[in-house]
PDB file of N, CA and C in Angstrom:
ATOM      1  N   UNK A   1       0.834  -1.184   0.000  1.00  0.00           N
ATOM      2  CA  UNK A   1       0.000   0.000   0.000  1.00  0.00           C
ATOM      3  C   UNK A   1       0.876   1.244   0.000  1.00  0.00           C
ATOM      4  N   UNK A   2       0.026   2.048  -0.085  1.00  0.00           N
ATOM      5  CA  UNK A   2       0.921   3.310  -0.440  1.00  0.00           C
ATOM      6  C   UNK A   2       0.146   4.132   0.314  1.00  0.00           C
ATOM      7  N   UNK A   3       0.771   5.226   1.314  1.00  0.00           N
ATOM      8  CA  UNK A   3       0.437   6.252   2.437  1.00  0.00           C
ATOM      9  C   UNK A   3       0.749   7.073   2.348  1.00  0.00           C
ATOM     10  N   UNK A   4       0.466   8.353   2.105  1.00  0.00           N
ATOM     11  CA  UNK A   4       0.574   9.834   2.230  1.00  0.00           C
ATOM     12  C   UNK A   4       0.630  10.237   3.167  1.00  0.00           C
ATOM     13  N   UNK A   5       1.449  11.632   3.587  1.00  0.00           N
ATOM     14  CA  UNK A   5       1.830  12.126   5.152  1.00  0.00           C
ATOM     15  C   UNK A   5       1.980  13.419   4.573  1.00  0.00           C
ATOM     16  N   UNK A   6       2.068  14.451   5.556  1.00  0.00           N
ATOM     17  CA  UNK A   6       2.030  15.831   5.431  1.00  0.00           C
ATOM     18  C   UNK A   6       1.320  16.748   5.002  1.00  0.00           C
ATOM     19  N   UNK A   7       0.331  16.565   5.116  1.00  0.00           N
ATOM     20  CA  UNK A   7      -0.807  17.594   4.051  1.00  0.00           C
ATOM     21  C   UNK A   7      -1.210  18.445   5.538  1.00  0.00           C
ATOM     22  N   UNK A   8      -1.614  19.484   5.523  1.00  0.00           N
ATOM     23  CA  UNK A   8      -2.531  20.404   6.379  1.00  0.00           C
ATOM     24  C   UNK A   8      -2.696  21.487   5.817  1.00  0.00           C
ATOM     25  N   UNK A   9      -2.760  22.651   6.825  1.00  0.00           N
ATOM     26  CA  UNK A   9      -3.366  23.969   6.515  1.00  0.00           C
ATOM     27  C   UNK A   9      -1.866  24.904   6.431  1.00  0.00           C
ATOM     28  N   UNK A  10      -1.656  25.686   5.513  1.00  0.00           N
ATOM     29  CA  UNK A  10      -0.570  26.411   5.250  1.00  0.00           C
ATOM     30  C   UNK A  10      -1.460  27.648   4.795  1.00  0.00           C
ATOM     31  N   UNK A  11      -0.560  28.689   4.809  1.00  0.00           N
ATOM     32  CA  UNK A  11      -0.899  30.199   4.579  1.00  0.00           C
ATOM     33  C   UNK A  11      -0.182  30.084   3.212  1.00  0.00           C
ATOM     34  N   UNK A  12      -1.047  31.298   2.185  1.00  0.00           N
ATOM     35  CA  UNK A  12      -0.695  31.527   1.093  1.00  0.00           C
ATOM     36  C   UNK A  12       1.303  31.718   0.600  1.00  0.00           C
ATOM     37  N   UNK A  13       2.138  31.218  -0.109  1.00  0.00           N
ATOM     38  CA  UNK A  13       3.284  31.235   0.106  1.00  0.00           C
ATOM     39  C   UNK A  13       4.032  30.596   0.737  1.00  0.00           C
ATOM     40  N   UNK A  14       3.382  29.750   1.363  1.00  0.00           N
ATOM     41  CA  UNK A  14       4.216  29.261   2.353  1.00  0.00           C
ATOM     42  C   UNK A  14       4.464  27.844   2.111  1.00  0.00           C
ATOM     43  N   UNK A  15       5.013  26.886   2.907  1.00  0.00           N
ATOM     44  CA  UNK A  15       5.743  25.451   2.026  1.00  0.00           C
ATOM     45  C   UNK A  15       5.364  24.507   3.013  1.00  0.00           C
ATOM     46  N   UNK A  16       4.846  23.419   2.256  1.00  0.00           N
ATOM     47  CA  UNK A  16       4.767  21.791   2.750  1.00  0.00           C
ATOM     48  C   UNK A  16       5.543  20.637   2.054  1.00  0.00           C
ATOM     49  N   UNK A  17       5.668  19.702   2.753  1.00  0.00           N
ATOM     50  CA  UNK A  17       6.417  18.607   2.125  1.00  0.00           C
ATOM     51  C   UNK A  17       6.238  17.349   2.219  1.00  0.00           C
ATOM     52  N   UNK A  18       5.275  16.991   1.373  1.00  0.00           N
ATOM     53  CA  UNK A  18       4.327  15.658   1.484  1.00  0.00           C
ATOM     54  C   UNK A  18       4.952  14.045   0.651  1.00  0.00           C
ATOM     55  N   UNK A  19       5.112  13.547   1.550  1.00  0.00           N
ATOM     56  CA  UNK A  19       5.479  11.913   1.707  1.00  0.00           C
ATOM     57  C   UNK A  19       4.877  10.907   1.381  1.00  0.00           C
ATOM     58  N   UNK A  20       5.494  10.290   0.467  1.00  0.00           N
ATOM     59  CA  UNK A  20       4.333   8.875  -0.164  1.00  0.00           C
ATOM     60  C   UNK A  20       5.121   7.390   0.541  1.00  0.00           C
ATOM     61  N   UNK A  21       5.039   6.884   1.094  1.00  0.00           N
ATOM     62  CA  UNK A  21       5.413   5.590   1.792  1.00  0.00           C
ATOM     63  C   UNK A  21       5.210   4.510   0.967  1.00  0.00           C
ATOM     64  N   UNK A  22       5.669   3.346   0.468  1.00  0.00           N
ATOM     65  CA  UNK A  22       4.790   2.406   0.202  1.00  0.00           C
ATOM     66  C   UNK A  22       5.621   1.047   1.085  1.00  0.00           C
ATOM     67  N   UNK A  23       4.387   0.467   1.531  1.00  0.00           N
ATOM     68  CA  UNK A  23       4.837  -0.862   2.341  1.00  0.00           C
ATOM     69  C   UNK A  23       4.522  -1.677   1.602  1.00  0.00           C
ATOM     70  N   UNK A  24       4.992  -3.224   1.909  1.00  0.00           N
ATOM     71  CA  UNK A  24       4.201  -4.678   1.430  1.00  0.00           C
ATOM     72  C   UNK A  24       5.152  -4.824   0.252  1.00  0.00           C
ATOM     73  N   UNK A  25       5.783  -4.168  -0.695  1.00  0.00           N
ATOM     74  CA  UNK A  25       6.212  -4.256  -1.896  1.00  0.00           C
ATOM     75  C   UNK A  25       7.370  -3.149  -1.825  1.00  0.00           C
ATOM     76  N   UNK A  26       8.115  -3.573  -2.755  1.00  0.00           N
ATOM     77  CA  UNK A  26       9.492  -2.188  -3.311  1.00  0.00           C
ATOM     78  C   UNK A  26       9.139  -1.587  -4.398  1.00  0.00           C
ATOM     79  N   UNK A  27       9.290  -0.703  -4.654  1.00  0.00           N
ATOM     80  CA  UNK A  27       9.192   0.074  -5.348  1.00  0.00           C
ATOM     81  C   UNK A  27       9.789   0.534  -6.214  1.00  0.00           C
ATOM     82  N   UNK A  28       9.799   1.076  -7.446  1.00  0.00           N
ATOM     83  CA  UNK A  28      10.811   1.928  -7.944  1.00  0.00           C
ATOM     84  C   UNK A  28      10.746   3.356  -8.231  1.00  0.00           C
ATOM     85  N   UNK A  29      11.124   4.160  -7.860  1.00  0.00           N
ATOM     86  CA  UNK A  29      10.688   5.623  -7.265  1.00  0.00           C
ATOM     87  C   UNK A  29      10.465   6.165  -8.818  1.00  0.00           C
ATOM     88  N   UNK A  30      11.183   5.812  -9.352  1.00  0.00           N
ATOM     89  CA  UNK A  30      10.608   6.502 -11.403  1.00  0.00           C
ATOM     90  C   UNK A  30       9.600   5.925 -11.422  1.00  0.00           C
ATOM     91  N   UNK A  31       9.097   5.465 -11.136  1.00  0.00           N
ATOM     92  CA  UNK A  31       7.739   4.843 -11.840  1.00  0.00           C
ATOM     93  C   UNK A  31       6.381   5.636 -10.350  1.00  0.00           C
ATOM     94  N   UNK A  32       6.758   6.272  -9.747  1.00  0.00           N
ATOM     95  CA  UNK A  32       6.077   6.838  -8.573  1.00  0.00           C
ATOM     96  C   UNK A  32       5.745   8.360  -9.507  1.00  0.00           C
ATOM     97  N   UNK A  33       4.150   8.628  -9.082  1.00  0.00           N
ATOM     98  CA  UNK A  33       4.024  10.205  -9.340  1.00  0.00           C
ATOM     99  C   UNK A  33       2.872  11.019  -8.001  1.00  0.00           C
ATOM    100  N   UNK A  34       3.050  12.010  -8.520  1.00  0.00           N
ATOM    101  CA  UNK A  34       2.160  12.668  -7.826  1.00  0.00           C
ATOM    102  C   UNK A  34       0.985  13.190  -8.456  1.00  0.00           C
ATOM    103  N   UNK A  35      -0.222  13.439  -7.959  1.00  0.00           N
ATOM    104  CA  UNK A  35      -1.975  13.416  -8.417  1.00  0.00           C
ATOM    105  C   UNK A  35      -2.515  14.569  -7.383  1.00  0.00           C
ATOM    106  N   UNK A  36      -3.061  15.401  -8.332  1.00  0.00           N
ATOM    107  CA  UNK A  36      -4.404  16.181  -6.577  1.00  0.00           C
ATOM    108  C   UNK A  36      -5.340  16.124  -7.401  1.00  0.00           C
ATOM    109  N   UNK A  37      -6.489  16.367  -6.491  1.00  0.00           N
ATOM    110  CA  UNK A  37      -8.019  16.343  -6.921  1.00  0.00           C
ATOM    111  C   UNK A  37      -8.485  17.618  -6.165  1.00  0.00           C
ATOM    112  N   UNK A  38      -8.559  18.746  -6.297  1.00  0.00           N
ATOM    113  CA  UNK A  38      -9.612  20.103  -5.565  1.00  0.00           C
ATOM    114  C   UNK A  38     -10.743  19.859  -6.031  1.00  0.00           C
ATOM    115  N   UNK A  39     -11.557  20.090  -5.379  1.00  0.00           N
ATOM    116  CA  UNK A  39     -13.324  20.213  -4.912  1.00  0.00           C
ATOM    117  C   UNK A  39     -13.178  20.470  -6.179  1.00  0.00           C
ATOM    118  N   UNK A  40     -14.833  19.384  -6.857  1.00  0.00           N
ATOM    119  CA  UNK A  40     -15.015  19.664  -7.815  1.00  0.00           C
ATOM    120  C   UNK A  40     -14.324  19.848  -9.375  1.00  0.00           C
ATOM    121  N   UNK A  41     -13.430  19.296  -8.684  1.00  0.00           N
ATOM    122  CA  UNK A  41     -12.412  19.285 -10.198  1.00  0.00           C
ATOM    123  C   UNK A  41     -12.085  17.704 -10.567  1.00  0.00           C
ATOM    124  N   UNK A  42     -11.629  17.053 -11.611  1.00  0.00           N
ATOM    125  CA  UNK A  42     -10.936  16.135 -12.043  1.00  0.00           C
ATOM    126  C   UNK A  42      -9.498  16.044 -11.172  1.00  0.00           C
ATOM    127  N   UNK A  43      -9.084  15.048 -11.063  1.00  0.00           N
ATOM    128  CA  UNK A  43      -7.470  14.951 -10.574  1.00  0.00           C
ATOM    129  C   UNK A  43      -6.945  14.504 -11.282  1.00  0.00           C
ATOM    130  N   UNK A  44      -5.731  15.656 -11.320  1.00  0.00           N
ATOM    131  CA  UNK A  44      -4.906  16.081 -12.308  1.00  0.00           C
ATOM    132  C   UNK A  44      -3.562  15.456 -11.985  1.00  0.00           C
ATOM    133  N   UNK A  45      -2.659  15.117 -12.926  1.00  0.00           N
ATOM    134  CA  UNK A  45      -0.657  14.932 -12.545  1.00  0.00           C
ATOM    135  C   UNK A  45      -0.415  16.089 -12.448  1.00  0.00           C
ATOM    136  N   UNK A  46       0.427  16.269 -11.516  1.00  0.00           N
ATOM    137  CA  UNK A  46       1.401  17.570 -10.531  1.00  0.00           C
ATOM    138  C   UNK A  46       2.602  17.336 -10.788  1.00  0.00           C
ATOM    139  N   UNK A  47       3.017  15.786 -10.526  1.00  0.00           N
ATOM    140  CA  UNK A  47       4.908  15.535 -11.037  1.00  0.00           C
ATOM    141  C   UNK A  47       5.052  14.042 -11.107  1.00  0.00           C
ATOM    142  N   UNK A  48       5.807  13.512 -11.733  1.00  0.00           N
ATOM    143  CA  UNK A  48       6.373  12.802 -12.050  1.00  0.00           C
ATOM    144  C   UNK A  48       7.800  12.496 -12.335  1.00  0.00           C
ATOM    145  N   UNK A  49       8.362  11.132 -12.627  1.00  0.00           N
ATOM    146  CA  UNK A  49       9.491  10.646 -12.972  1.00  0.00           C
ATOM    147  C   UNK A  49       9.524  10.218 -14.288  1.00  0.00           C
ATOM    148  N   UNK A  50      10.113  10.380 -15.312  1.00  0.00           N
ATOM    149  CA  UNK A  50       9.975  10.235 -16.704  1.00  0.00           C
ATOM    150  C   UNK A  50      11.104   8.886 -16.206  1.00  0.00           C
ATOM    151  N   UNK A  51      10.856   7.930 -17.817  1.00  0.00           N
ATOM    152  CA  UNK A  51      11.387   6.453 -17.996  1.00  0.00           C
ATOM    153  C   UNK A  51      12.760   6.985 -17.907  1.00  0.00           C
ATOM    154  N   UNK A  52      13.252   8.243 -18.268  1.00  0.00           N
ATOM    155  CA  UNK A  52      14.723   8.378 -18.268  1.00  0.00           C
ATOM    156  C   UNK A  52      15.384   8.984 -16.852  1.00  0.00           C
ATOM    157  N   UNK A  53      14.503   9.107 -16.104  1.00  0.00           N
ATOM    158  CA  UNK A  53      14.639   9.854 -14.407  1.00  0.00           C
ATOM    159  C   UNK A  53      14.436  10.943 -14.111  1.00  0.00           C
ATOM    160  N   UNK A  54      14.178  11.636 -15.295  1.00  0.00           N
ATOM    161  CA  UNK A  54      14.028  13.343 -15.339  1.00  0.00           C
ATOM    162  C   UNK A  54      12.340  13.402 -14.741  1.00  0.00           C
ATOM    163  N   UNK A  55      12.282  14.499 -14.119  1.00  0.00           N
ATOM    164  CA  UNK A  55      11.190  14.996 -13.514  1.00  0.00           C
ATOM    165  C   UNK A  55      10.319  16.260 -14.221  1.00  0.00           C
ATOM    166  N   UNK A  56       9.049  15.412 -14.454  1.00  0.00           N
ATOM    167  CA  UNK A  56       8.183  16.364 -15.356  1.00  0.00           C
ATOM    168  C   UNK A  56       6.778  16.940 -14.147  1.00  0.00           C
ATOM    169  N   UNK A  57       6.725  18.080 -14.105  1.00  0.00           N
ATOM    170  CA  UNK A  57       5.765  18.784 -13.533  1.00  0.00           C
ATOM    171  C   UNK A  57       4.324  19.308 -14.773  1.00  0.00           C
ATOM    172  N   UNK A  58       3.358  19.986 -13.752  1.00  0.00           N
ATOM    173  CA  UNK A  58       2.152  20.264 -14.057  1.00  0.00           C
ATOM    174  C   UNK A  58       2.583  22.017 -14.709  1.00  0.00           C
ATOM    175  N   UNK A  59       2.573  22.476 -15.710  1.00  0.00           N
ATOM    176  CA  UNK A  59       2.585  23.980 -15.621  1.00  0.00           C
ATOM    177  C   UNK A  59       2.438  24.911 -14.652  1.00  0.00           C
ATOM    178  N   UNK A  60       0.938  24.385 -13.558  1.00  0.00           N
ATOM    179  CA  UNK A  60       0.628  25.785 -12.448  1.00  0.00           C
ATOM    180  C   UNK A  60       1.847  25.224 -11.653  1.00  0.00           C
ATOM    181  N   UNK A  61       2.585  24.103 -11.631  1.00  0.00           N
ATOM    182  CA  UNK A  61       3.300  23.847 -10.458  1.00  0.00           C
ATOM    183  C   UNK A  61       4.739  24.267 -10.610  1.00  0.00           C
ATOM    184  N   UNK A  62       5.170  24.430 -12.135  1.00  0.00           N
ATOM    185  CA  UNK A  62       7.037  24.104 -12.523  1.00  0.00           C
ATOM    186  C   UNK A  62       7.352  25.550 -11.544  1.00  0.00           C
ATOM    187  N   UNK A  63       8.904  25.380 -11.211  1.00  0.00           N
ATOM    188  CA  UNK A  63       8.907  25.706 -10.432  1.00  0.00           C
ATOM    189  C   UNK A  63       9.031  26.295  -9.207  1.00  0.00           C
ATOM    190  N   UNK A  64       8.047  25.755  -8.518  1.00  0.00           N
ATOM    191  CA  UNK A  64       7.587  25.656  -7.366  1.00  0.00           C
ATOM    192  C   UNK A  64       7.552  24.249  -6.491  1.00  0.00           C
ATOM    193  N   UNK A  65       7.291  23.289  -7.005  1.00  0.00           N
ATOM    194  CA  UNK A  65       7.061  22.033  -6.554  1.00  0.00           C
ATOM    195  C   UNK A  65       8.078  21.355  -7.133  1.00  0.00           C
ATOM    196  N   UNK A  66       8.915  20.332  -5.916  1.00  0.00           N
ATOM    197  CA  UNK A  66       9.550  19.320  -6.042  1.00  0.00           C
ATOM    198  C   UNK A  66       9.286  18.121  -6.195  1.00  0.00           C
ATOM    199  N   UNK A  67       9.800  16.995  -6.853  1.00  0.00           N
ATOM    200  CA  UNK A  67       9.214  15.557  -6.744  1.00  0.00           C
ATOM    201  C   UNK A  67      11.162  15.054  -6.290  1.00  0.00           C
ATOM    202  N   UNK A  68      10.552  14.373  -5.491  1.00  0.00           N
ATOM    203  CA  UNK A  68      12.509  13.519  -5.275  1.00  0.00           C
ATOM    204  C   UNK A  68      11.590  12.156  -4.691  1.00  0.00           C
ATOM    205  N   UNK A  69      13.365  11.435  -4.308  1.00  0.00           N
ATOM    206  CA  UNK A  69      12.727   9.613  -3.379  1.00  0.00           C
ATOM    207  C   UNK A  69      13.803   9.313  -3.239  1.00  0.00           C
ATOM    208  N   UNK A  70      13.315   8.197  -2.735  1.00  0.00           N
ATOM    209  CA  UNK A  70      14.470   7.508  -1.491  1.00  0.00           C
ATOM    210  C   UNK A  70      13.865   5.871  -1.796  1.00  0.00           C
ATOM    211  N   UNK A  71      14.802   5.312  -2.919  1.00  0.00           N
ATOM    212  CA  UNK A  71      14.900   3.696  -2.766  1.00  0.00           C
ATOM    213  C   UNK A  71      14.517   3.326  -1.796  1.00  0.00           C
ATOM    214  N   UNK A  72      15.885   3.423  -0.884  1.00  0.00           N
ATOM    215  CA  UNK A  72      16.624   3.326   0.063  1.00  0.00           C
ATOM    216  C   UNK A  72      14.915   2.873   1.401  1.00  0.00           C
ATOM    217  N   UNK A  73      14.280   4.527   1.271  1.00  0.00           N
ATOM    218  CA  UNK A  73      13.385   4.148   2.011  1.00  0.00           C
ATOM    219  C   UNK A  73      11.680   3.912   1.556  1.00  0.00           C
ATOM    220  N   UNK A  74      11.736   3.522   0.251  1.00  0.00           N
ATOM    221  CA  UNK A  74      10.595   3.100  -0.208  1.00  0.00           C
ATOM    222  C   UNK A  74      10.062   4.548  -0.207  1.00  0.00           C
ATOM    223  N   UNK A  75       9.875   5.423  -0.544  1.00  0.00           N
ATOM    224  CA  UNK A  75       9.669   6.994  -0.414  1.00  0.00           C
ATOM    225  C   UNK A  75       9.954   7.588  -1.640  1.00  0.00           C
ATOM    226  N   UNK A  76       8.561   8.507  -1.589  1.00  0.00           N
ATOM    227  CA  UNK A  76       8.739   9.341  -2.560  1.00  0.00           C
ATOM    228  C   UNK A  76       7.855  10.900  -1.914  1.00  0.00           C
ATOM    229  N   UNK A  77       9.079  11.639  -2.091  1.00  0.00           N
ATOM    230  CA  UNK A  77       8.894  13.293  -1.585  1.00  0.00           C
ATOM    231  C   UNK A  77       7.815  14.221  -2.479  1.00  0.00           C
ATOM    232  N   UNK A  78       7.250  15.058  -2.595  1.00  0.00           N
ATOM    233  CA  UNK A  78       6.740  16.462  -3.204  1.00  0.00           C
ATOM    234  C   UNK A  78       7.299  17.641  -2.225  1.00  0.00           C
ATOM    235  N   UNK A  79       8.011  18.240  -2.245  1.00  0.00           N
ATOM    236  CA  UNK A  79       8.039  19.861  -2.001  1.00  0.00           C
ATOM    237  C   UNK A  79       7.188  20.853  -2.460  1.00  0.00           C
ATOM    238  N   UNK A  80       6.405  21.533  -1.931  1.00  0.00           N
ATOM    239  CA  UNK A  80       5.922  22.416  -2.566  1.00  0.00           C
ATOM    240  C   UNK A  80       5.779  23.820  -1.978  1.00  0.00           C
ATOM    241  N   UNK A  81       6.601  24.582  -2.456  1.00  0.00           N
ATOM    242  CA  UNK A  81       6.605  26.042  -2.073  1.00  0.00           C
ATOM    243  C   UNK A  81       6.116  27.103  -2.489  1.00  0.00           C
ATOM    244  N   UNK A  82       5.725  28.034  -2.463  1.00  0.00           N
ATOM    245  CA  UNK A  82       5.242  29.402  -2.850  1.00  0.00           C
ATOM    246  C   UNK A  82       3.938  28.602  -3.411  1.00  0.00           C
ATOM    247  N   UNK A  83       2.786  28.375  -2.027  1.00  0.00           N
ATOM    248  CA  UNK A  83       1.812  27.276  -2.184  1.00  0.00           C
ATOM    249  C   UNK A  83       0.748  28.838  -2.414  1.00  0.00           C
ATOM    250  N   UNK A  84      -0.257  28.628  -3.251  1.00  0.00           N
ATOM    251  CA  UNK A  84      -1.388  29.431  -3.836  1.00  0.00           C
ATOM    252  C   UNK A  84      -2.613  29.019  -3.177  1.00  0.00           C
ATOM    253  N   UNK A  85      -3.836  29.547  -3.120  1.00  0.00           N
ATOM    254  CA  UNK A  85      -4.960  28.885  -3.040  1.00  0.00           C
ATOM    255  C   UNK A  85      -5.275  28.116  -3.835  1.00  0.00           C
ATOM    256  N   UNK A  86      -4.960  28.113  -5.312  1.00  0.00           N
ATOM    257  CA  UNK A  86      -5.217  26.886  -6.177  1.00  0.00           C
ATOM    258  C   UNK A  86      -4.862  25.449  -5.870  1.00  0.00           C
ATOM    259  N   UNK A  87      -3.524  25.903  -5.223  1.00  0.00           N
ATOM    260  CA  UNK A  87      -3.114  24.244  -4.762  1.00  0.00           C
ATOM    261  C   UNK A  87      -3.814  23.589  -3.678  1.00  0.00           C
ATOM    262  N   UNK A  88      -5.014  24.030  -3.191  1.00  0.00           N
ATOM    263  CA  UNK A  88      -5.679  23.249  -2.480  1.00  0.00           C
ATOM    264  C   UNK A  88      -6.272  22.490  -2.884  1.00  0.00           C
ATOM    265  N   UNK A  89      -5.943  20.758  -2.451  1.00  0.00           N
ATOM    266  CA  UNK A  89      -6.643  20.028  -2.781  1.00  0.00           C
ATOM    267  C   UNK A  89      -5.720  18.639  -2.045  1.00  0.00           C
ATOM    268  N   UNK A  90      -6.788  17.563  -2.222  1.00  0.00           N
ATOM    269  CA  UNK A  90      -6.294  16.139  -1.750  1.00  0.00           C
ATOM    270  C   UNK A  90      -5.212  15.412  -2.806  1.00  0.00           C
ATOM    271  N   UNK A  91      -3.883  15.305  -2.419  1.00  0.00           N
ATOM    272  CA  UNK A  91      -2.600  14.954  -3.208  1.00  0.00           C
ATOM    273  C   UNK A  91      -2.958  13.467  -2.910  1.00  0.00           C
ATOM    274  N   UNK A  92      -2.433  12.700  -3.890  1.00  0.00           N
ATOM    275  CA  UNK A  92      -2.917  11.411  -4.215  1.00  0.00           C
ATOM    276  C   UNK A  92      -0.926  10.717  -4.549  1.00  0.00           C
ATOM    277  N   UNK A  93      -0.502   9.916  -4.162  1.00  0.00           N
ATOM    278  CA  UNK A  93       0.714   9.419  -4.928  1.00  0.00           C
ATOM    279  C   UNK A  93      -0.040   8.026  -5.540  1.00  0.00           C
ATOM    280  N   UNK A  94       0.801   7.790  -6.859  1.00  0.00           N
ATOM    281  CA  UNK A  94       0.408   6.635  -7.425  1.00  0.00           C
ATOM    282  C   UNK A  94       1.630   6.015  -8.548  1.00  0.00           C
ATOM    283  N   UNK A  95       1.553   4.553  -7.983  1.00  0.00           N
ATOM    284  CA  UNK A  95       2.755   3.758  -8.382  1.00  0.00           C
ATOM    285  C   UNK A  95       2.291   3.204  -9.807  1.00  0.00           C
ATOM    286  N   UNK A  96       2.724   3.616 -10.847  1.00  0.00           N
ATOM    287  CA  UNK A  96       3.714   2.898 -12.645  1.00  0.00           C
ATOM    288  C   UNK A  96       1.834   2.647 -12.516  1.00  0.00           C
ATOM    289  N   UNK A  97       1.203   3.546 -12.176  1.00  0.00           N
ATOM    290  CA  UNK A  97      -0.374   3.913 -12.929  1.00  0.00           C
ATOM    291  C   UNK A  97      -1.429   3.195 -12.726  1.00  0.00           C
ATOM    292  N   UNK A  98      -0.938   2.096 -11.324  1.00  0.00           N
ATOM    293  CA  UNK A  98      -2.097   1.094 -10.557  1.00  0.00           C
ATOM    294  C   UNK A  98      -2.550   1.771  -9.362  1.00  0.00           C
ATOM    295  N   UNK A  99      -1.230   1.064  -8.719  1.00  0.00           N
ATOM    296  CA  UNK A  99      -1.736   1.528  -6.849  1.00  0.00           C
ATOM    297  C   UNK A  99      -2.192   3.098  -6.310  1.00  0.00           C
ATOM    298  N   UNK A 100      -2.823   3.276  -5.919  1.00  0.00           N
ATOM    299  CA  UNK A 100      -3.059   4.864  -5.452  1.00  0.00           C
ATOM    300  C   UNK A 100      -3.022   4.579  -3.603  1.00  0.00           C
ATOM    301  N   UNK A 101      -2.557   5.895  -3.025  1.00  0.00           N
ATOM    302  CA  UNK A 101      -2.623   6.070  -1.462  1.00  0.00           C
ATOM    303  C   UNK A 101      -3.834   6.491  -1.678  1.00  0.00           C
ATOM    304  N   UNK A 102      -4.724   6.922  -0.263  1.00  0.00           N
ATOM    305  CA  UNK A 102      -5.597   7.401   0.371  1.00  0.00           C
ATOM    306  C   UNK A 102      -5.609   8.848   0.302  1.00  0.00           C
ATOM    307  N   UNK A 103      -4.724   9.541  -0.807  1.00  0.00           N
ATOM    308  CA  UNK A 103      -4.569  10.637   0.134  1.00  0.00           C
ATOM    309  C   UNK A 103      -4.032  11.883   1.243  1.00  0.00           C
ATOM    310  N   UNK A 104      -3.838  13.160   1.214  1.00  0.00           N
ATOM    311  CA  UNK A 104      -3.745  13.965   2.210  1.00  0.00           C
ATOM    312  C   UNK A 104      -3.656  15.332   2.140  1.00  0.00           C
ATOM    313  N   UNK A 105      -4.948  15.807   2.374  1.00  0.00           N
ATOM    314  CA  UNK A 105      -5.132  17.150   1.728  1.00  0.00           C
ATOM    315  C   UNK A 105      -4.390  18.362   2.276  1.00  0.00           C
ATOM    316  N   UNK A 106      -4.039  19.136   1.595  1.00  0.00           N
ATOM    317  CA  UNK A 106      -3.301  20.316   1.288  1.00  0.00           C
ATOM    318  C   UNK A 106      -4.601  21.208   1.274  1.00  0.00           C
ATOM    319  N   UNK A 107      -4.262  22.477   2.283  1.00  0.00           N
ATOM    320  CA  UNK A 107      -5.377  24.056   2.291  1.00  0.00           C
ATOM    321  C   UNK A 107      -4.329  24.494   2.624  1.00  0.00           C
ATOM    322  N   UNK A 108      -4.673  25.390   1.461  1.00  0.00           N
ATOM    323  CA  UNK A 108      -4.108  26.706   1.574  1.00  0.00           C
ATOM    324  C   UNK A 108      -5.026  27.997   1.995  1.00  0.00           C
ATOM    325  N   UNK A 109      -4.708  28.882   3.018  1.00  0.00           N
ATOM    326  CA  UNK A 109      -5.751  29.374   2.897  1.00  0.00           C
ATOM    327  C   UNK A 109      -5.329  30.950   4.219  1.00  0.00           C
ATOM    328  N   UNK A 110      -5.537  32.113   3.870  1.00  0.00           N
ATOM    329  CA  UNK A 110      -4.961  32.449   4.866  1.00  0.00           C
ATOM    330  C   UNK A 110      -6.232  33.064   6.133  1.00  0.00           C
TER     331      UNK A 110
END
């Protein structure tokens, strides 16, 4: 499974740094991306790992938002700084386009 950590309430500008875990299985962190869904909207890709390791972002996000990982610890990071009200919404990680976490929403809001 795959678990999300770090989401809460942040003020406009300001930075979170949300954690995708996955247990039960290894992983390979290129094949890991990041997903949000805001109220009422479709959920959209935010970042990713391209087949060659390079990291492709969402336009509202380039950047601003980091994607990194950790083999090592089954982990995969998002940074996201100079956070907007747009970026509110429930961040989703999801492994090579099956497994999805639960989840962990991001407000921005001041």
């Amino acid at each position: 499974q795959l678990v999300e950590s770090g989401g809460g309430l942040v003020q406009p500008g300001g930075s979170l740094r949300l954690s995708c875990a996955a247990s039960g299985f290894t992983v390979s962190i290129n094949l890991m991306s990041w997903y949000r869904q805001a109220p009422g909207k479709e959920r959209e890709l935010v970042a990713t790992f391209s087949i060659l390791g390079r990291e492709n972002y969402a336009d509202s996000v380039k950047g601003r938002f980091t994607i990194s990982g950790d083999n090592a610890k089954n982990t995969v990071y998002l940074q996201m700084n100079g956070l907007k009200a747009e970026d509110t919404a429930v961040y989703y990680c999801n492994y090579n386009g099956g497994t999805w976490g639960k989840g962990t929403l991001v407000t921005v809001s001041s």
